[in-house]
C-alpha atoms as a PDB file:
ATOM      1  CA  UNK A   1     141.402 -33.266 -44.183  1.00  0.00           C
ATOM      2  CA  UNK A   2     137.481 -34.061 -45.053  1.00  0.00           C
ATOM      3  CA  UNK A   3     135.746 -32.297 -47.482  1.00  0.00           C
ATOM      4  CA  UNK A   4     132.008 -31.694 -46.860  1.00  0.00           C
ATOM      5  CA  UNK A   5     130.100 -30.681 -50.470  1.00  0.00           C
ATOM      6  CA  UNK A   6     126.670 -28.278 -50.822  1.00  0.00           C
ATOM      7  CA  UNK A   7     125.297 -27.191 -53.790  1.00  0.00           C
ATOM      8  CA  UNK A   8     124.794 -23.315 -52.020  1.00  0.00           C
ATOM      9  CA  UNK A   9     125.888 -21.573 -49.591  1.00  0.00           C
ATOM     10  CA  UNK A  10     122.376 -21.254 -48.178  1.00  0.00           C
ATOM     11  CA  UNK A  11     122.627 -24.798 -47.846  1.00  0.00           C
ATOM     12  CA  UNK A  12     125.892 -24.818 -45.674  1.00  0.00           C
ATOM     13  CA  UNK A  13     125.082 -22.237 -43.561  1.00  0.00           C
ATOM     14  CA  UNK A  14     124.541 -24.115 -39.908  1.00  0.00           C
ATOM     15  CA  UNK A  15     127.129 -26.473 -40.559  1.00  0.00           C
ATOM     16  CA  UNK A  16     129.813 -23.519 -41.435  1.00  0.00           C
ATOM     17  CA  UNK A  17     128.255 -21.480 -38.383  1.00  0.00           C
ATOM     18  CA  UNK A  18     129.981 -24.716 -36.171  1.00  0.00           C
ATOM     19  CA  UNK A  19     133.140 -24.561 -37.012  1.00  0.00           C
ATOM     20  CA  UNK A  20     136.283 -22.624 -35.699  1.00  0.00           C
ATOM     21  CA  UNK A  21     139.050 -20.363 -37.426  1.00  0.00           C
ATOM     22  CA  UNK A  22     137.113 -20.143 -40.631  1.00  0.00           C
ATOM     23  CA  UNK A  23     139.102 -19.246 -43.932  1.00  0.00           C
ATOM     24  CA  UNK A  24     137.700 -18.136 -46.951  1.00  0.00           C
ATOM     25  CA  UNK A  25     138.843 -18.364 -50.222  1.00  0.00           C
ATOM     26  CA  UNK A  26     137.661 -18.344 -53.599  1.00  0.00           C
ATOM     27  CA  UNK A  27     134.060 -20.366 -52.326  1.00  0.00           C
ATOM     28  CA  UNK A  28     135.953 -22.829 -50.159  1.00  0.00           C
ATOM     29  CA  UNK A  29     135.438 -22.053 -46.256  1.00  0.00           C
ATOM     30  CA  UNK A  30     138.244 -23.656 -44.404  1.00  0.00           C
ATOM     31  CA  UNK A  31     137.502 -24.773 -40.603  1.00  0.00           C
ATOM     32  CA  UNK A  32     137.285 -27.045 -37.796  1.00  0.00           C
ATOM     33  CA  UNK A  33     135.053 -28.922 -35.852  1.00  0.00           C
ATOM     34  CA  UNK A  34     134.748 -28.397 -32.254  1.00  0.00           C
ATOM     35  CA  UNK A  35     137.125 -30.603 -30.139  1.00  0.00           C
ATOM     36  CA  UNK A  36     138.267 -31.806 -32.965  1.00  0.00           C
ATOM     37  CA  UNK A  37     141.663 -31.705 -34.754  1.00  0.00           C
ATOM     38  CA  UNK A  38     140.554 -32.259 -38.397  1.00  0.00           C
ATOM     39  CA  UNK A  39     140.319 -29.662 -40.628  1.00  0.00           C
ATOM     40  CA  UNK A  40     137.216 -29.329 -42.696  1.00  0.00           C
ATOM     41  CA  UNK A  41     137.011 -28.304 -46.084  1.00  0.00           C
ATOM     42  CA  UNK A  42     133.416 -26.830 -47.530  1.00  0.00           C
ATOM     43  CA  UNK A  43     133.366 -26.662 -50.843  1.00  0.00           C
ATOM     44  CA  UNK A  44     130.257 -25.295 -52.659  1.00  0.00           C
ATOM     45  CA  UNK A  45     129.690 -26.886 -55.770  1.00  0.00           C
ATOM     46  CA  UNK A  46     126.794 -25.285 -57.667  1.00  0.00           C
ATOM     47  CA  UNK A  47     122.989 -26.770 -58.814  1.00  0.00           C
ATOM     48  CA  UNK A  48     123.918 -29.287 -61.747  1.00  0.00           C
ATOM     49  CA  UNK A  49     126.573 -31.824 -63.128  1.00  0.00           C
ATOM     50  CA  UNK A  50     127.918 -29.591 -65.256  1.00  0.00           C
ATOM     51  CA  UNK A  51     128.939 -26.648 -62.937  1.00  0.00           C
ATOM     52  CA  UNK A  52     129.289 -29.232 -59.534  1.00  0.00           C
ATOM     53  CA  UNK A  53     132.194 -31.049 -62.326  1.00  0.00           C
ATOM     54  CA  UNK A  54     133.743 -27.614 -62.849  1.00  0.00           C
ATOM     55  CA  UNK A  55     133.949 -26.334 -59.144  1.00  0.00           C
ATOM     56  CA  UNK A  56     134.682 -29.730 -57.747  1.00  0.00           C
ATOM     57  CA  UNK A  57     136.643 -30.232 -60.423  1.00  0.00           C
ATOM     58  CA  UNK A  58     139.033 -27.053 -59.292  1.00  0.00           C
ATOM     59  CA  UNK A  59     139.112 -28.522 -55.729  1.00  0.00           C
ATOM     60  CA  UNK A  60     140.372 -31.877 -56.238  1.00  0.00           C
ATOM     61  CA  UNK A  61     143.147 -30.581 -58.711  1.00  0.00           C
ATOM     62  CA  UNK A  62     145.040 -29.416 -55.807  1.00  0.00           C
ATOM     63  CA  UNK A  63     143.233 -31.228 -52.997  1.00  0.00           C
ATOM     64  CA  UNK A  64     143.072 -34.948 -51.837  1.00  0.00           C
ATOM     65  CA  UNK A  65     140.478 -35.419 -49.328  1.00  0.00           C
ATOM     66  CA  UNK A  66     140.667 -38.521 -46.482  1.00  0.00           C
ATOM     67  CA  UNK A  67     137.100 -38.500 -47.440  1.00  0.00           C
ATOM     68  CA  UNK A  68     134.214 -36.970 -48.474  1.00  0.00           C
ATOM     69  CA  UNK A  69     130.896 -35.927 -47.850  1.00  0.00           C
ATOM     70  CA  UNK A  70     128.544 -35.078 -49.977  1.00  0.00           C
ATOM     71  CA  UNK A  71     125.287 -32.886 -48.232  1.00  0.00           C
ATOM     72  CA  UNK A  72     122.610 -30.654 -48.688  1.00  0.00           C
ATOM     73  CA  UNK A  73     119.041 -31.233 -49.801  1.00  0.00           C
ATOM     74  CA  UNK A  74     117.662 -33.949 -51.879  1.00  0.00           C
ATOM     75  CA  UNK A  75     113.250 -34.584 -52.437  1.00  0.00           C
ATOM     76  CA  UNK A  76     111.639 -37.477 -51.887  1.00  0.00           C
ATOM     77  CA  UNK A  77     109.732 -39.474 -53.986  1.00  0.00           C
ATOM     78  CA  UNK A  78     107.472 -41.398 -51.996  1.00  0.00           C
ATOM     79  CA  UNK A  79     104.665 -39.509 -49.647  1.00  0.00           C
ATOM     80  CA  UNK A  80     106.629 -41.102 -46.347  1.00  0.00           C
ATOM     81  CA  UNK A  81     109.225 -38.959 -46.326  1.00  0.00           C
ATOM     82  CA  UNK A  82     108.803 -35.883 -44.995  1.00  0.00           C
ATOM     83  CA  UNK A  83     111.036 -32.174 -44.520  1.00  0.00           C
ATOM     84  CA  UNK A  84     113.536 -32.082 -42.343  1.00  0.00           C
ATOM     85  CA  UNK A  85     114.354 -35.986 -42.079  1.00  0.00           C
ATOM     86  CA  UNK A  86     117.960 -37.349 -42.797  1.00  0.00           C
ATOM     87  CA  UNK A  87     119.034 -39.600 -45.483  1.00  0.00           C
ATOM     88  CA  UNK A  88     121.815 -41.108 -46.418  1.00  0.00           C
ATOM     89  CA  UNK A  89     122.250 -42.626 -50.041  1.00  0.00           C
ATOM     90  CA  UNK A  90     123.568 -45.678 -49.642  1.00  0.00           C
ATOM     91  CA  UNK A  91     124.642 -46.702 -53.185  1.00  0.00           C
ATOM     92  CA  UNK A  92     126.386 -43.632 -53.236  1.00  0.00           C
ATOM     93  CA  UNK A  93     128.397 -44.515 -49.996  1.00  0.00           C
ATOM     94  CA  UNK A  94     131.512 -46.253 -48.869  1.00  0.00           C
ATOM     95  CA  UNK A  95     130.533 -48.985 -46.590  1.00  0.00           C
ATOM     96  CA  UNK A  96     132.625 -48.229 -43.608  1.00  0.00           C
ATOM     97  CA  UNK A  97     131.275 -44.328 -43.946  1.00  0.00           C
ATOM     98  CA  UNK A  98     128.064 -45.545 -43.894  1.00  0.00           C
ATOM     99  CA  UNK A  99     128.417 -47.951 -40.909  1.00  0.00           C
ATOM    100  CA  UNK A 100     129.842 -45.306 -39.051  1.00  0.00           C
ATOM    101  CA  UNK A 101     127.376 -42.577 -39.737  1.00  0.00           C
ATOM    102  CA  UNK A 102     124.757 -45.296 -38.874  1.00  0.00           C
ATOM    103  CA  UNK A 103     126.115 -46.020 -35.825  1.00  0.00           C
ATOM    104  CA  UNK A 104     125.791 -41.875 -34.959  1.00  0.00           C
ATOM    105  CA  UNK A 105     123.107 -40.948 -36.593  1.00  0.00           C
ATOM    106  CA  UNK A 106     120.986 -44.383 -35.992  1.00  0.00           C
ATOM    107  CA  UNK A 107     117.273 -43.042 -36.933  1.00  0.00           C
ATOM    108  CA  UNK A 108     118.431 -41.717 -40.254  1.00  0.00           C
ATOM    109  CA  UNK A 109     116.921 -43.183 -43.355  1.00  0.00           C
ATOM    110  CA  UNK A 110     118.860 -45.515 -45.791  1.00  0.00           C
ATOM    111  CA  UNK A 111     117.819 -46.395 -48.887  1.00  0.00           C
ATOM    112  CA  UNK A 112     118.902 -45.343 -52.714  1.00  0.00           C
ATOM    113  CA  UNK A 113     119.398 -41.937 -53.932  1.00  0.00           C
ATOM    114  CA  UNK A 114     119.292 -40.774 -57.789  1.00  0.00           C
ATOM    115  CA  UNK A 115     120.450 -37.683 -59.142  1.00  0.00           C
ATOM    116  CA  UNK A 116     118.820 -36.510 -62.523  1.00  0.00           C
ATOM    117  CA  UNK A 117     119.970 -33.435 -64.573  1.00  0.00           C
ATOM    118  CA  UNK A 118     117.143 -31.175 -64.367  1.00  0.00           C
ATOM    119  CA  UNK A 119     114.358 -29.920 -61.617  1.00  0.00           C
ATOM    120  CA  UNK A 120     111.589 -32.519 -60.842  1.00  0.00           C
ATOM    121  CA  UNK A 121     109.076 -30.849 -59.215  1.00  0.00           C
ATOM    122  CA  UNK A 122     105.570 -32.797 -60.124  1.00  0.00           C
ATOM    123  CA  UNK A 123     104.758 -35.439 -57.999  1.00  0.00           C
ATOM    124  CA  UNK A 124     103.495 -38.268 -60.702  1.00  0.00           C
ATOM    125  CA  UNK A 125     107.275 -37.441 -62.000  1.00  0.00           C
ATOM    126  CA  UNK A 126     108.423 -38.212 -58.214  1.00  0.00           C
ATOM    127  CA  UNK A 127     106.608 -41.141 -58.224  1.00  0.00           C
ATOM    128  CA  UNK A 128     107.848 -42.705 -62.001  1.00  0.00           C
ATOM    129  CA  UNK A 129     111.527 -41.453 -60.852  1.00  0.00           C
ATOM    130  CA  UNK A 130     111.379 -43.570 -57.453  1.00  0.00           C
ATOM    131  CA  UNK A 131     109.127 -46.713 -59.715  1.00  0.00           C
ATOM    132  CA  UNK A 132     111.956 -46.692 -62.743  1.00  0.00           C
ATOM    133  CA  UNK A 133     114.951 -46.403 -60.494  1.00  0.00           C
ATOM    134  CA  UNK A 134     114.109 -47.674 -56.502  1.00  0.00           C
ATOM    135  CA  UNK A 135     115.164 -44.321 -55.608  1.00  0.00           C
ATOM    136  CA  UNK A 136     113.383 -42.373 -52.845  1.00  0.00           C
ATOM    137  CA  UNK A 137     115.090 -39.386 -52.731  1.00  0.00           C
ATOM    138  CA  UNK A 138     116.355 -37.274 -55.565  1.00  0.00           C
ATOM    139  CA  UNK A 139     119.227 -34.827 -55.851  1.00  0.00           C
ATOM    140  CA  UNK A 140     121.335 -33.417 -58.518  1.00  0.00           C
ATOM    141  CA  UNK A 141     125.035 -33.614 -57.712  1.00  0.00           C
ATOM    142  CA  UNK A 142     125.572 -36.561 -55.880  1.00  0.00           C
ATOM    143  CA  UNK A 143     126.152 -38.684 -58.782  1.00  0.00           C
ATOM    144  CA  UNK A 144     128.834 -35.948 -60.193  1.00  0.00           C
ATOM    145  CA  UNK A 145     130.333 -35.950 -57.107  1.00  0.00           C
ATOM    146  CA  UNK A 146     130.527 -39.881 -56.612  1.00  0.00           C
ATOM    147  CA  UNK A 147     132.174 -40.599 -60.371  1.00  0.00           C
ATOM    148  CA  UNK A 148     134.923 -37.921 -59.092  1.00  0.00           C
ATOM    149  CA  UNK A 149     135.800 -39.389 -55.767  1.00  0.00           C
ATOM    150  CA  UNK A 150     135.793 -42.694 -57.263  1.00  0.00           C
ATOM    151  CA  UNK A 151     138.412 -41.299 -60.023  1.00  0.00           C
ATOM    152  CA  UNK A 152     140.645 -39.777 -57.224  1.00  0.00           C
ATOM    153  CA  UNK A 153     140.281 -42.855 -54.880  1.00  0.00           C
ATOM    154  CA  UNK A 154     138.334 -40.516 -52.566  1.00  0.00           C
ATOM    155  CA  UNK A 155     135.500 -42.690 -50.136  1.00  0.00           C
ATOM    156  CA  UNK A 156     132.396 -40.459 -50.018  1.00  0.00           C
ATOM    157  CA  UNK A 157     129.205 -40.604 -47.742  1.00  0.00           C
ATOM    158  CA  UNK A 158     126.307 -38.992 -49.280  1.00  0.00           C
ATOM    159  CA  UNK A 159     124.410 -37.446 -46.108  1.00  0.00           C
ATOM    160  CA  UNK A 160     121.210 -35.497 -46.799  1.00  0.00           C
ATOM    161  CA  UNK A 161     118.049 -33.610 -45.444  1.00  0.00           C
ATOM    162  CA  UNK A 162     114.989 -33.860 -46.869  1.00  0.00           C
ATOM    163  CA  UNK A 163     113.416 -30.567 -48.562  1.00  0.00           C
ATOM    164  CA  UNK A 164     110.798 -31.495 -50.219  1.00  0.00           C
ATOM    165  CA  UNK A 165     108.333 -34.651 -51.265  1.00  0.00           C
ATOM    166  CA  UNK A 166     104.995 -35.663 -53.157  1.00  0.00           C
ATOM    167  CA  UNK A 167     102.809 -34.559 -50.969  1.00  0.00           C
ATOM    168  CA  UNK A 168     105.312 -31.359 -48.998  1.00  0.00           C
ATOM    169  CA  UNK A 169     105.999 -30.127 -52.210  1.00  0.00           C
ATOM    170  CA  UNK A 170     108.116 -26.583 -52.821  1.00  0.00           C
ATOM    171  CA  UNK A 171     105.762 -23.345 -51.821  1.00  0.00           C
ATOM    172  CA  UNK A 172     106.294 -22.346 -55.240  1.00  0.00           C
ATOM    173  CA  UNK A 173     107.745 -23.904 -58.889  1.00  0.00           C
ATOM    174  CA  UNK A 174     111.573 -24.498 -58.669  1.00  0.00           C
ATOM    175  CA  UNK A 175     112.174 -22.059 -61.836  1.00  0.00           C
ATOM    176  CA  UNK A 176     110.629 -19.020 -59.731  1.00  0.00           C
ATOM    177  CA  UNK A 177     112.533 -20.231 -56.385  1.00  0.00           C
ATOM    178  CA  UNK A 178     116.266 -20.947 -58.237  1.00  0.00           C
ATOM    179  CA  UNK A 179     117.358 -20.657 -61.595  1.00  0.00           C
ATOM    180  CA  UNK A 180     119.974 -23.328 -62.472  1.00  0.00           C
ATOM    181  CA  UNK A 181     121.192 -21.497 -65.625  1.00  0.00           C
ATOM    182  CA  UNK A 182     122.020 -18.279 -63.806  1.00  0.00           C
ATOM    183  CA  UNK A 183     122.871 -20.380 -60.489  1.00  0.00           C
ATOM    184  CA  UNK A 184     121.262 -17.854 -58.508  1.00  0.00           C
ATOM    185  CA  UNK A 185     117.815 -16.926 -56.883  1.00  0.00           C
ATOM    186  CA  UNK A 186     116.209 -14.239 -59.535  1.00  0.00           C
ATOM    187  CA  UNK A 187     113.708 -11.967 -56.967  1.00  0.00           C
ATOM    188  CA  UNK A 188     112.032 -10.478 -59.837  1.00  0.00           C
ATOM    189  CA  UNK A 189     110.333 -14.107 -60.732  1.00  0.00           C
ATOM    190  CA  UNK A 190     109.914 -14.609 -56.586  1.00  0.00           C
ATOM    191  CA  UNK A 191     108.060 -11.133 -56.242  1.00  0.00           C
ATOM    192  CA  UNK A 192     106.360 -11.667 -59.708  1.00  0.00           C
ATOM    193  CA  UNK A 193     104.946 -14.919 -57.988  1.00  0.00           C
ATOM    194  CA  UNK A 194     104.021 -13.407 -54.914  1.00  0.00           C
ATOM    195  CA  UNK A 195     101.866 -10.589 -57.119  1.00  0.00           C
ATOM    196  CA  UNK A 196      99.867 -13.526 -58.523  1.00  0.00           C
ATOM    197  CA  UNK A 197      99.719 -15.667 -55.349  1.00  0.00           C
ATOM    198  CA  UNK A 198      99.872 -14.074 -52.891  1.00  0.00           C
ATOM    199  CA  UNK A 199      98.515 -16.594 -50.433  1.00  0.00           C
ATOM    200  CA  UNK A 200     102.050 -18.686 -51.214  1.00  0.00           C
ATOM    201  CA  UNK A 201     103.848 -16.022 -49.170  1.00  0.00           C
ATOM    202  CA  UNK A 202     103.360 -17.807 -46.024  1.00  0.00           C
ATOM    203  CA  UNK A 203     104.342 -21.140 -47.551  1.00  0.00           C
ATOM    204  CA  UNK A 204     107.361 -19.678 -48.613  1.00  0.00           C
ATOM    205  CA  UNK A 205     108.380 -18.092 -45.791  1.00  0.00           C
ATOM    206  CA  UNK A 206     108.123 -21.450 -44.094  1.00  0.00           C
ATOM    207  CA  UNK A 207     110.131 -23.528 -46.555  1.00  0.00           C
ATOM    208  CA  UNK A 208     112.784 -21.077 -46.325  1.00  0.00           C
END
């Protein structure tokens, strides 16, 4: 069995949209890949250490995946990287995971990924983040996510698409377009926005 991790479900959604005899329960979609006998576990973990440890948590109590895979979004923090481009963390991946997704996925980029515990949205804090740490790409679960595989003896690959950089930053700030607390999108704060900017609109339909 693999396990493949998202923080949302709006995240997920083309990769669950692949797979055959799909099971729900309790968050977790059960499937399978086409022509393929492995069964595929999607579990969604939540924006944030603390409520990706709890969810993930609940998984891998009664769960032991062959191995892992930890996806979604992440930002960059250097102006090269742009939407839409694939990234794999290395320092947060096994070695043999990471020579095999190379070897199918050979114009992804590699380099190292950092996770931080709130938001950052600026680019000058983008910039320091990738300086400080020789990061460029930021998420906020991966790191979670690692520390538990490597408890449970569980290789991980973390595999992500770009959303965001320094210079294709969000349409709008990342408190309007998801609040972490609540782990869910408040539309009172997105239509609020739109009534001040209204020129954003576009931009955000774009981004989504």
């Amino acid at each position: 069995m693999i396990a493949v991790t998202f923080a949302l479900p709006a995240e997920s959604g083309a990769f669950v949209r692949r797979l055959r005899s799909i099971k729900r329960d309790r968050g977790v979609v059960r499937g399978r890949v086409a022509n393929s006998a492995a069964e595929v576990f999607v579990v969604h973990t939540g924006v944030g250490e603390s409520e990706c440890r709890k969810r993930l948590g609940a998984f891998l109590a009664n769960e032991q995946p062959r191995f892992l895979i930890s996806s979604g979004f992440c930002g960059g923090t250097r102006d090269e990287l742009s939407p839409g481009e694939l990234f794999l963390g290395e320092n947060y991946s096994a070695p043999e995971l990471r020579k095999k997704a190379h070897a199918i996925l050979p114009a992804m980029i590699v380099a190292k990924l950092f996770s931080a515990d709130e938001v950052i949205d600026p680019a000058n804090d983008r910039y320091a983040i990738g300086r400080e740490h020789g990061a460029m790409a930021i998420d906020m679960e991966t790191e979670t996510i690692a520390l538990m595989c490597v408890a449970k003896n569980i290789p991980m690959l973390a595999l992500r698409v770009v959303s965001d950089s320094p210079t294709a930053p969000f349409p709008a700030p990342p408190e309007v377009l998801f609040d972490v607390r609540a782990q869910k999108t408040r539309f009172s704060r997105v239509l609020a926005h739109l009534a001040r900017q209204p020129a954003s609109a576009l931009r955000l339909a774009r981004f989504s």
